[in-house]
Protein backbone atom coordinates (compact mmCIF):
# COMPACT_ATOMS: atom_id res chain seq x y z
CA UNK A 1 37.16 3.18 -14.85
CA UNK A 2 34.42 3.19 -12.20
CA UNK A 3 31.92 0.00 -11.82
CA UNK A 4 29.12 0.08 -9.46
CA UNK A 5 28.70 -3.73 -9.80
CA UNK A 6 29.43 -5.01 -6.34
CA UNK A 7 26.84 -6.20 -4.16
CA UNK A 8 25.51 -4.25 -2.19
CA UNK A 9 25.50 -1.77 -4.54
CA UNK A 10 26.40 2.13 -3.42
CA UNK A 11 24.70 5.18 -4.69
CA UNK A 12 26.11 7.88 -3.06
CA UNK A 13 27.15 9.58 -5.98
CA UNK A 14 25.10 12.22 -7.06
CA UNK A 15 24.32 13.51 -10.51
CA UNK A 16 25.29 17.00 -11.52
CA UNK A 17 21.94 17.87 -13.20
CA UNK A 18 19.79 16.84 -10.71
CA UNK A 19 21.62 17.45 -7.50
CA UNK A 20 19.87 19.06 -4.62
CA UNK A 21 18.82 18.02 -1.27
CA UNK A 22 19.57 14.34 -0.26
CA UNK A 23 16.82 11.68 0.30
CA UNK A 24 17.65 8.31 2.13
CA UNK A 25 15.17 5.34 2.24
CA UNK A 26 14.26 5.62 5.73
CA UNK A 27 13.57 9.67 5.71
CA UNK A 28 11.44 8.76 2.74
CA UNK A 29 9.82 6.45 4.75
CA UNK A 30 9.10 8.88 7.75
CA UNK A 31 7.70 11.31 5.60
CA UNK A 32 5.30 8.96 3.96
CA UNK A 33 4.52 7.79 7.67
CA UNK A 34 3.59 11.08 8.43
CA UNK A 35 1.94 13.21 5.42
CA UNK A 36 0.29 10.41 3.92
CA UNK A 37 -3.06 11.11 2.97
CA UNK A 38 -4.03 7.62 2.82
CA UNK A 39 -2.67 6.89 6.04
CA UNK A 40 -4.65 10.04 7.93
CA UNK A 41 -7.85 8.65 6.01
CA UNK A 42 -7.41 5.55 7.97
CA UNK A 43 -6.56 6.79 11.24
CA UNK A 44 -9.71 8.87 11.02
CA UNK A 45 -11.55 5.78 10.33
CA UNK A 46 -10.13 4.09 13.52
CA UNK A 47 -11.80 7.50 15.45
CA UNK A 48 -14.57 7.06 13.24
CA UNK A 49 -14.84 3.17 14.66
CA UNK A 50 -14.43 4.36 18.09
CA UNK A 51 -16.89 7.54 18.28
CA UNK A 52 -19.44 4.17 17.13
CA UNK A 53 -18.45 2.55 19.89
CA UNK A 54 -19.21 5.20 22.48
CA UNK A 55 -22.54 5.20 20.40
CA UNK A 56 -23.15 1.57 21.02
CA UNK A 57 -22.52 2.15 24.64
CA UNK A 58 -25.10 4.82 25.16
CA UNK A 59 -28.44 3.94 26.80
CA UNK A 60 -31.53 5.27 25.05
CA UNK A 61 -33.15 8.42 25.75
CA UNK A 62 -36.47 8.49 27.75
CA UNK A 63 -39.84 10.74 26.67
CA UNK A 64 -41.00 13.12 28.75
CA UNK A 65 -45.06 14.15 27.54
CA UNK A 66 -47.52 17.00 28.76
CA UNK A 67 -51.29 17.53 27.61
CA UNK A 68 -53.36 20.03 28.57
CA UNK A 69 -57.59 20.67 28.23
CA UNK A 70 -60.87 21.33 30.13
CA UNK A 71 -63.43 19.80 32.01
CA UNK A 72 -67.03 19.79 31.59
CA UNK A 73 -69.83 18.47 34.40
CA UNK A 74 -72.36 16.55 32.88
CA UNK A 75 -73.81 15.37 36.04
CA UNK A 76 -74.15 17.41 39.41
CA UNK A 77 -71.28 16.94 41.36
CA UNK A 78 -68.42 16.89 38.48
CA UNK A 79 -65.81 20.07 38.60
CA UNK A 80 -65.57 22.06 36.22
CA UNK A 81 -61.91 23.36 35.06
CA UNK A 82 -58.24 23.00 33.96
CA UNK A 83 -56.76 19.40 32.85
CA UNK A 84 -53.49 18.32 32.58
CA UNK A 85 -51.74 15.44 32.10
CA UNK A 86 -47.52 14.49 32.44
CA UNK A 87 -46.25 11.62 30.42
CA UNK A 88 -42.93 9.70 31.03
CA UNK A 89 -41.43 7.01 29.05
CA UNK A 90 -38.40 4.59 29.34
CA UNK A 91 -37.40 2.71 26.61
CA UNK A 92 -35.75 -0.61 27.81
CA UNK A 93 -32.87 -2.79 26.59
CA UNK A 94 -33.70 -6.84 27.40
CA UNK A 95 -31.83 -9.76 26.18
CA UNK A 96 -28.86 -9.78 23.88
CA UNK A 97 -30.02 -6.38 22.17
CA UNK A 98 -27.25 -4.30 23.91
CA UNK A 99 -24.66 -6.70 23.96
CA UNK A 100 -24.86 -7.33 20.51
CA UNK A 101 -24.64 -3.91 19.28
CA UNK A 102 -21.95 -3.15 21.16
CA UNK A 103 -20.15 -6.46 19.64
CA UNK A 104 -20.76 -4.96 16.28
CA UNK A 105 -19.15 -1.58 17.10
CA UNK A 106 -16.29 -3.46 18.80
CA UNK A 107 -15.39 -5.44 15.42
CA UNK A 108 -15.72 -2.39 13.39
CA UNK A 109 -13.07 -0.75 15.45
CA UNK A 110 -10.78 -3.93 15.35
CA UNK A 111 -11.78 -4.18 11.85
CA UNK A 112 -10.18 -0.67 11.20
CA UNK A 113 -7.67 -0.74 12.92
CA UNK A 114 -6.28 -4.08 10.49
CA UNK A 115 -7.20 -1.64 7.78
CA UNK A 116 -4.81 1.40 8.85
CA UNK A 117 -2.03 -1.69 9.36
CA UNK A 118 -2.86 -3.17 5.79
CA UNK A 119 -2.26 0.50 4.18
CA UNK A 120 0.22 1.57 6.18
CA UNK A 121 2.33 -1.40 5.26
CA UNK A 122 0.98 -1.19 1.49
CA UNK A 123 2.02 2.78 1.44
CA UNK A 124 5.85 2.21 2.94
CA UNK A 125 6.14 -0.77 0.58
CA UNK A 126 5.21 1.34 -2.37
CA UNK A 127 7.68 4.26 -1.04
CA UNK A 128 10.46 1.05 -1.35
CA UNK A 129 9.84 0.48 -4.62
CA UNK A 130 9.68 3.62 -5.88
CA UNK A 131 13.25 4.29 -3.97
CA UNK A 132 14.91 1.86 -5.36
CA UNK A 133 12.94 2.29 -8.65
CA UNK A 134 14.49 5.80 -8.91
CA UNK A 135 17.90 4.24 -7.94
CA UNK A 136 18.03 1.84 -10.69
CA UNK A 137 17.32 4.43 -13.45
CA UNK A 138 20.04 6.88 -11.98
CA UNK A 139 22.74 3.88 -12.20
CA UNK A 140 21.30 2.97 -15.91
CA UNK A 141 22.52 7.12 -16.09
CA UNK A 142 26.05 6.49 -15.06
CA UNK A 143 26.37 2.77 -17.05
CA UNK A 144 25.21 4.64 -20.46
CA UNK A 145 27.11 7.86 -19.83
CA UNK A 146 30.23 5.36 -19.24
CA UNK A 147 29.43 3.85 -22.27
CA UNK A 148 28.82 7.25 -24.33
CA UNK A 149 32.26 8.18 -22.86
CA UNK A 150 33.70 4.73 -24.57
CA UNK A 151 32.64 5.76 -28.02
CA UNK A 152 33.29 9.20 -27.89
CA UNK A 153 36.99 8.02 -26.87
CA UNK A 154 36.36 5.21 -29.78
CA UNK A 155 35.36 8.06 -32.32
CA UNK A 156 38.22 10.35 -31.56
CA UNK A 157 40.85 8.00 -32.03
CA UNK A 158 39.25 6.94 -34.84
CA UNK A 159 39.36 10.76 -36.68
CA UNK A 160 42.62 10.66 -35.49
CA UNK A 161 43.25 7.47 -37.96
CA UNK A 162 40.89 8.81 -40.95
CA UNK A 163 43.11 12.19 -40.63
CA UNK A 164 46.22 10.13 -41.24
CA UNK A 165 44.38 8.30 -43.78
CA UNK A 166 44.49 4.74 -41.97
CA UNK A 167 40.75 4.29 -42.04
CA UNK A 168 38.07 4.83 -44.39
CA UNK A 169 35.81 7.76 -43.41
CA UNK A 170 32.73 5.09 -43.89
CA UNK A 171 34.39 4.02 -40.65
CA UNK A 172 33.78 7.35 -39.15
CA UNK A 173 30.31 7.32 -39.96
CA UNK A 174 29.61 4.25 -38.19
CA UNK A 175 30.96 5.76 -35.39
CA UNK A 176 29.36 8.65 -35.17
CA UNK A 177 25.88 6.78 -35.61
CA UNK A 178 26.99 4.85 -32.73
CA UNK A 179 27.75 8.20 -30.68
CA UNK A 180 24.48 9.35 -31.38
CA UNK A 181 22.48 6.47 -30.11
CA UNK A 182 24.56 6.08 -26.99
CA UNK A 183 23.83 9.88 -26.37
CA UNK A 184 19.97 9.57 -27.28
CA UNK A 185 20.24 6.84 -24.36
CA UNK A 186 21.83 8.22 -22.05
CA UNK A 187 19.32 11.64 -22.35
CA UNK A 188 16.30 8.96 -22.40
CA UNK A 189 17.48 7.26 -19.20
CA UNK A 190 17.76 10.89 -17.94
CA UNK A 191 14.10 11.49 -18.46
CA UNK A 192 13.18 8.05 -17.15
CA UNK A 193 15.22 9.28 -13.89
CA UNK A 194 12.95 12.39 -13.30
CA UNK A 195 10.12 10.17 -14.01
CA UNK A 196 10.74 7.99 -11.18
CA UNK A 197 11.77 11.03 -8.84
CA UNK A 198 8.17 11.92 -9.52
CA UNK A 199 6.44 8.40 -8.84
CA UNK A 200 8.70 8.71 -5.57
CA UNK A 201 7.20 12.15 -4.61
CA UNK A 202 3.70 10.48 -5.49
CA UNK A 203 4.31 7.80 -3.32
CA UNK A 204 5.51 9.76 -0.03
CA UNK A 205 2.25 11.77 -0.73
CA UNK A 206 4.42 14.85 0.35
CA UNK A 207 6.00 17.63 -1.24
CA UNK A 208 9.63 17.72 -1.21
CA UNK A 209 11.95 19.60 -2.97
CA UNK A 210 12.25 18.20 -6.86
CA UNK A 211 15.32 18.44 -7.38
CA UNK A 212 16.20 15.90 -4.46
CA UNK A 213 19.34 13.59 -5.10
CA UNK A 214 18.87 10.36 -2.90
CA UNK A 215 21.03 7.94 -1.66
CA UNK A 216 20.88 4.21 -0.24
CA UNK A 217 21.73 0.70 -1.20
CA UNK A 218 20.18 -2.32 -1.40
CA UNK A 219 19.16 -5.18 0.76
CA UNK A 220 22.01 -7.22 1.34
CA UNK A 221 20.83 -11.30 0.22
CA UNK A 222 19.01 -13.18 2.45
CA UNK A 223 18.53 -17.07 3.07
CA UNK A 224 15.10 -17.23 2.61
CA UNK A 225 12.61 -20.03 4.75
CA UNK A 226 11.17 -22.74 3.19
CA UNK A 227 8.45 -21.68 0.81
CA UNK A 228 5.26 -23.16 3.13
CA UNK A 229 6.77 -21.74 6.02
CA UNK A 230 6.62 -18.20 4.80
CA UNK A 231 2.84 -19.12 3.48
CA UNK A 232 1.81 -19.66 7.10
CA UNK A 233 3.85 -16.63 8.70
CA UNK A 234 1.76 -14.65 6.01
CA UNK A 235 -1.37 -16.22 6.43
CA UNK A 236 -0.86 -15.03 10.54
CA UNK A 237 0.33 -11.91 10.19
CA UNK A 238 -0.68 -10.46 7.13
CA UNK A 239 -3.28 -7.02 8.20
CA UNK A 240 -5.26 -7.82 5.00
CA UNK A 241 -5.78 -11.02 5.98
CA UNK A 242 -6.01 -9.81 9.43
CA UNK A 243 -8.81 -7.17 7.70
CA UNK A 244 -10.62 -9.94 6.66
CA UNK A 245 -11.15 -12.28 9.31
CA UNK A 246 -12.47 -8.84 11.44
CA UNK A 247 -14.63 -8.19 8.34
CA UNK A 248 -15.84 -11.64 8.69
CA UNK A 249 -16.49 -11.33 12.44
CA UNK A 250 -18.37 -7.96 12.55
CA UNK A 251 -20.89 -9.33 9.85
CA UNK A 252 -21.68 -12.70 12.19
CA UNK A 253 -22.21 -10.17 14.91
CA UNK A 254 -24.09 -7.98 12.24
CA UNK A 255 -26.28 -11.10 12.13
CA UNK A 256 -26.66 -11.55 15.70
CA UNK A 257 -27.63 -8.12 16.28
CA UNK A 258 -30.41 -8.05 13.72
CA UNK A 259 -31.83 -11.02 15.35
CA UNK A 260 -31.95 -9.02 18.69
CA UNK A 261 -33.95 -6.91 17.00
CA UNK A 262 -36.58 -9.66 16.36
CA UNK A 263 -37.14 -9.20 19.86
CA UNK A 264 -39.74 -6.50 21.20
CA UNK A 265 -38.10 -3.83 23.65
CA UNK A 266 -41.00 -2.78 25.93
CA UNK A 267 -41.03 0.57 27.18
CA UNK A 268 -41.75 1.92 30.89
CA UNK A 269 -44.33 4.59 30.98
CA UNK A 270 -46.03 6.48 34.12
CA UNK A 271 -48.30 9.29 33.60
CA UNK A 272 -50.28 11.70 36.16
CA UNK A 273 -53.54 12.94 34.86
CA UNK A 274 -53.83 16.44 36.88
CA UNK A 275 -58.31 16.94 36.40
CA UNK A 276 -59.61 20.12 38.91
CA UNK A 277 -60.66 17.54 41.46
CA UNK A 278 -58.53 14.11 41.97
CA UNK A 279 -55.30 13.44 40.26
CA UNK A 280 -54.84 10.14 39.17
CA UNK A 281 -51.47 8.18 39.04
CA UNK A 282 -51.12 5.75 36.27
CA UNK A 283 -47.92 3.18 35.07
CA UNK A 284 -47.44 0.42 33.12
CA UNK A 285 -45.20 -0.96 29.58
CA UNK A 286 -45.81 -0.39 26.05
CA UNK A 287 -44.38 -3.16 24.00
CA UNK A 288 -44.22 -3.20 20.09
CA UNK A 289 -46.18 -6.50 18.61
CA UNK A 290 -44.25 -7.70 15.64
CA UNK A 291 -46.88 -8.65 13.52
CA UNK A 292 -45.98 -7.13 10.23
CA UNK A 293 -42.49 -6.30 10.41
CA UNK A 294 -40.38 -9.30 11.70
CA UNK A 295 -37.46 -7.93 10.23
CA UNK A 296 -36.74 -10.84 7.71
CA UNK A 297 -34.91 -8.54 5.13
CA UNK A 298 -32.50 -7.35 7.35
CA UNK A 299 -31.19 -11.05 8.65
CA UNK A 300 -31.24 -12.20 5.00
CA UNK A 301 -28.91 -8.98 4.09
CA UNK A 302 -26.62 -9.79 6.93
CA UNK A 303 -26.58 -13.18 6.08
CA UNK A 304 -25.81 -12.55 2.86
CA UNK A 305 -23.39 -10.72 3.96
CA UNK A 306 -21.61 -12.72 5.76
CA UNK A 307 -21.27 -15.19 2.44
CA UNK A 308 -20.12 -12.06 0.82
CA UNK A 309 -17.26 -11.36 3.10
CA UNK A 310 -15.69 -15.07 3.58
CA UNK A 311 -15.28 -15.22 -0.43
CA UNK A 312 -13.82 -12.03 -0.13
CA UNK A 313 -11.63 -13.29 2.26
CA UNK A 314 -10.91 -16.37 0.74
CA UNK A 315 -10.07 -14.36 -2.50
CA UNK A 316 -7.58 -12.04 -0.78
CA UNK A 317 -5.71 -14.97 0.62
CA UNK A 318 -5.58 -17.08 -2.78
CA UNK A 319 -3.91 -13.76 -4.20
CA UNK A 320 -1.72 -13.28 -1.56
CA UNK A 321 -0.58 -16.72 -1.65
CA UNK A 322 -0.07 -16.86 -5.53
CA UNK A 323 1.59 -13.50 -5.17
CA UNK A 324 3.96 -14.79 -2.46
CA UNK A 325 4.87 -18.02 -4.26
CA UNK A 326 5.77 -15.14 -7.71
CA UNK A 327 8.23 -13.30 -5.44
CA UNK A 328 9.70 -16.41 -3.93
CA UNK A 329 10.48 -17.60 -7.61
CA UNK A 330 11.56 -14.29 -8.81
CA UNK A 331 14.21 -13.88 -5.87
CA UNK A 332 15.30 -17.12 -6.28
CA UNK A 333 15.56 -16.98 -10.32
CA UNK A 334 17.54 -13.30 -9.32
CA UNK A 335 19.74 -14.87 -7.04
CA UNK A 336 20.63 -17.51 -9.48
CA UNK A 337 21.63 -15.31 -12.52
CA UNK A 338 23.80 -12.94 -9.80
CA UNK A 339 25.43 -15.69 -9.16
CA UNK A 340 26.36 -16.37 -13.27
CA UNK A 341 27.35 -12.99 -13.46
CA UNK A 342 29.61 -13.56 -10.55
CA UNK A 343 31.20 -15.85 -12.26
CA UNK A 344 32.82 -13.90 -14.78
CA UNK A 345 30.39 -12.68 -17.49
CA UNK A 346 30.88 -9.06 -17.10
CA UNK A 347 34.99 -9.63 -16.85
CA UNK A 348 34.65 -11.30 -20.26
CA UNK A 349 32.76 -8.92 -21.76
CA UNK A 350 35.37 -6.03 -20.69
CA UNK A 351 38.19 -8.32 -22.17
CA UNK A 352 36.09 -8.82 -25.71
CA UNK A 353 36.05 -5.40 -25.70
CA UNK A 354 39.67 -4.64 -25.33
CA UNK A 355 40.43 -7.79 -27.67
CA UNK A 356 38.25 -6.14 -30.18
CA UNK A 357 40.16 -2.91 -29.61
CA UNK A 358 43.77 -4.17 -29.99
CA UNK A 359 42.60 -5.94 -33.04
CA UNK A 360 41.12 -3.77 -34.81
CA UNK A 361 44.40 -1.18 -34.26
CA UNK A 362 46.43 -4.21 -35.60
CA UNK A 363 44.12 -4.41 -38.67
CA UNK A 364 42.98 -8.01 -37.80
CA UNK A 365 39.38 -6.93 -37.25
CA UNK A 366 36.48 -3.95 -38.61
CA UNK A 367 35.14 -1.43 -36.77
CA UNK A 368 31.94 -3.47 -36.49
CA UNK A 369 33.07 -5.94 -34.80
CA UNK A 370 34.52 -3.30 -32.20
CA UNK A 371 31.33 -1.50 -32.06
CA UNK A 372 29.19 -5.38 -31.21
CA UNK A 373 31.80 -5.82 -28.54
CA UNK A 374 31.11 -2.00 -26.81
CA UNK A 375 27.26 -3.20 -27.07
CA UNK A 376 27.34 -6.59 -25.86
CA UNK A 377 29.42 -4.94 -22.70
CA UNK A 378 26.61 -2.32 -22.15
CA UNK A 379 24.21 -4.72 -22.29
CA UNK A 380 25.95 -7.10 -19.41
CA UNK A 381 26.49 -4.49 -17.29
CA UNK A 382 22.77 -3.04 -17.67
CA UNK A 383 21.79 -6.93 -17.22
CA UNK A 384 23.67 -6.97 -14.13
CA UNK A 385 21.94 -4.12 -12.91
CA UNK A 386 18.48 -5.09 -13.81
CA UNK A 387 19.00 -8.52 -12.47
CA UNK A 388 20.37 -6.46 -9.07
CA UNK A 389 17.35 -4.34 -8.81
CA UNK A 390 14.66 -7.33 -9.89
CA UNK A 391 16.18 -8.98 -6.40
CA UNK A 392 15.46 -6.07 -4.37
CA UNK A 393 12.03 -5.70 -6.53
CA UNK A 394 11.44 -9.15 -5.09
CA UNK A 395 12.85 -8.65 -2.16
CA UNK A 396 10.61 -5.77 -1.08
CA UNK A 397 7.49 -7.63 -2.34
CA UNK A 398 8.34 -10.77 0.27
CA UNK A 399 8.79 -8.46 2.96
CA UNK A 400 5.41 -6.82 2.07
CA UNK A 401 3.62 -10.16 1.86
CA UNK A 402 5.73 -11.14 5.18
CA UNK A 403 4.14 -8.03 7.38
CA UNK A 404 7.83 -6.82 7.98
CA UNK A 405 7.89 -3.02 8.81
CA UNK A 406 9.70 -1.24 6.30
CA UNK A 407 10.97 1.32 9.36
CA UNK A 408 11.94 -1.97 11.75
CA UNK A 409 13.15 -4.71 9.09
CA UNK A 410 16.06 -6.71 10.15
């Protein structure tokens, strides 16, 4: 008999209905780092953040003018003819108009560049779950078709008794009711295996071949930090938090730019009037007089935005902090009931069972009480596994919440 309770666990077995191409963790993880949609959306942000900063940089265009007429004499001595007259016009940039606009661009492309590292990490994170995910339901496979094999063996020894006519055939039907819900289990842990094959396809955001068979193991235990210290190392290196700050940033410079605008720009402008006689040369500014517009919607709407963004960011850090202090318990609380289980309560369960066996061949004990001793040792050993696999669960959602690089952790 084959357990696969050790830790770390191994899955390189494959099963026979769904074998096909092999998947490990960190090929899963390159593909998702490649052919993610999400992840192209956001690097096309971060070009979409730059192209506005080569905007921001650009100087505005001048205006170039021409008007053309007669002349009339009205008194003796005026020319008659042609008139013409050239226009050119510069707008200028004065004060903090320019530098704040290219502030604003500059935030947006720090600002985006958080936001490609907040869903890249989200995206490989998600790929680790659903791994291991898909893992866990293809060892529930082999612990239920273990114990389907157990009753079977169970059922045909007892036939072999009823035959004889050394147990009832009431007996037999218990048994055979127990056959058929260890087989309806082991078929619905099948299904729940192509399931999570799926939700791992989903979560690569590529197409790969569905009948993949993938292998890994988990995360060997760590000695976690204390749990403030891992609240700070978030709080520093988390990209949503990151996000936030920049979000924070680029609407105080969104602010500061809008109150450039308060300012008038004045504009350079020469023109040449070109009459039949005497041209005549003319230059001087044009500058906008603020007397209607003095743009107090727009600062109110950045200011309010501003507000808006540090609650937001103050909201994204009280979830990630209640969601870090939920994984530290979990892993801990995981940890803990290993550690029970390492202490014997699947080797008890395995003896109960054979106890129950021997006994009930000796005619001390019913067939019941041999059938609650097979369940109670399917249920330890699926226990063990879930508890295995809620560690890992936890695991992976520290790591997340940590900023550790799925493709570089220790």
């Amino acid at each position: 008999m084959r357990y696969l309770f050790k830790i770390p666990i191994s899955f390189v077995a494959c099963i026979p209905l769904l074998s096909g191409a092999s998947l490990t963790l960190f090929e899963a993880l390159e593909l998702a780092e490649q052919n993610h949609p999400q992840l192209r959306a956001g690097a096309a942000q971060i070009d979409v953040a730059r192209a506005g900063l080569v905007t921001a940089k650009a100087y505005p265009n001048p205006e170039a003018g021409f008007r053309a007429g007669g002349q009339d004499y009205r008194v003796p001595g005026n020319v008659r003819g042609f008139v013409s007259t050239y226009q050119f016009s510069q707008p200028l940039e004065l004060g903090p108009l320019r530098p704040a606009r290219l502030e604003v661009a500059e935030r947006g492309r720090v600002s985006s560049e958080h936001a490609l590292d907040a869903t890249r990490l989200a995206v490989l994170s998600n790929v680790r779950r659903a791994f291991f995910q898909a893992l866990r339901k293809r060892e529930e496979i082999e612990i239920l078709n273990e114990n389907l094999r157990l009753v079977e063996e169970f059922r045909k020894r007892l036939q072999v008794r009823v035959d004889v006519g050394e147990a009832g055939r009431l007996e037999l039907y218990r048994a055979d009711a127990e056959v058929a819900t260890a087989r309806t289990a082991a078929n619905s842990a099948r299904l729940q295996y192509v399931a999570g094959l799926s939700q791992l396809r989903a979560a690569i955001g590529s197409t790969v071949d569905p009948n993949l068979a993938i292998e890994g193991v988990l995360d060997a235990p760590l000695t976690l930090p204390a749990l403030e210290e891992l609240r700070k190392e978030m709080i520093a290196r988390h990209p949503l938090l990151r996000y936030a700050r920049a979000e924070v940033d680029r609407a105080e410079s969104r602010l500061k730019y809008e109150v450039a605008l308060r300012r008038p720009q004045p504009s350079l402008v020469v023109e040449v009037d070109r009459p039949p006689d005497v041209p005549i040369y003319r230059a001087g500014i044009n500058i906008p007089l603020p007397f209607w517009n003095k743009r107090e919607g727009p600062i109110a709407e950045a200011t309010a935005q501003i507000r808006q963004t540090r609650a937001l960011a103050e909201s994204n850090e009280l979830q990630l902090v209640a969601a870090l202090g939920s994984a530290f318990e979990r892993y801990q609380l995981a940890t803990s009931q290993l550690e029970a289980f390492q202490q014997g309560l699947l080797q008890e369960a395995e003896a109960g069972l054979r106890a129950a066996e021997t006994a009930y061949r000796l005619g001390e004990r019913g067939i019941l009480e041999v059938l609650d001793a097979q369940r109670v040792l399917r249920t330890v050993r699926l226990d063990l596994l879930n508890t295995q696999f809620d560690r890992q669960a936890a695991l992976v959602d520290l790591e997340e919440l940590r900023a550790i690089d799925p493709r570089r952790r220790p």
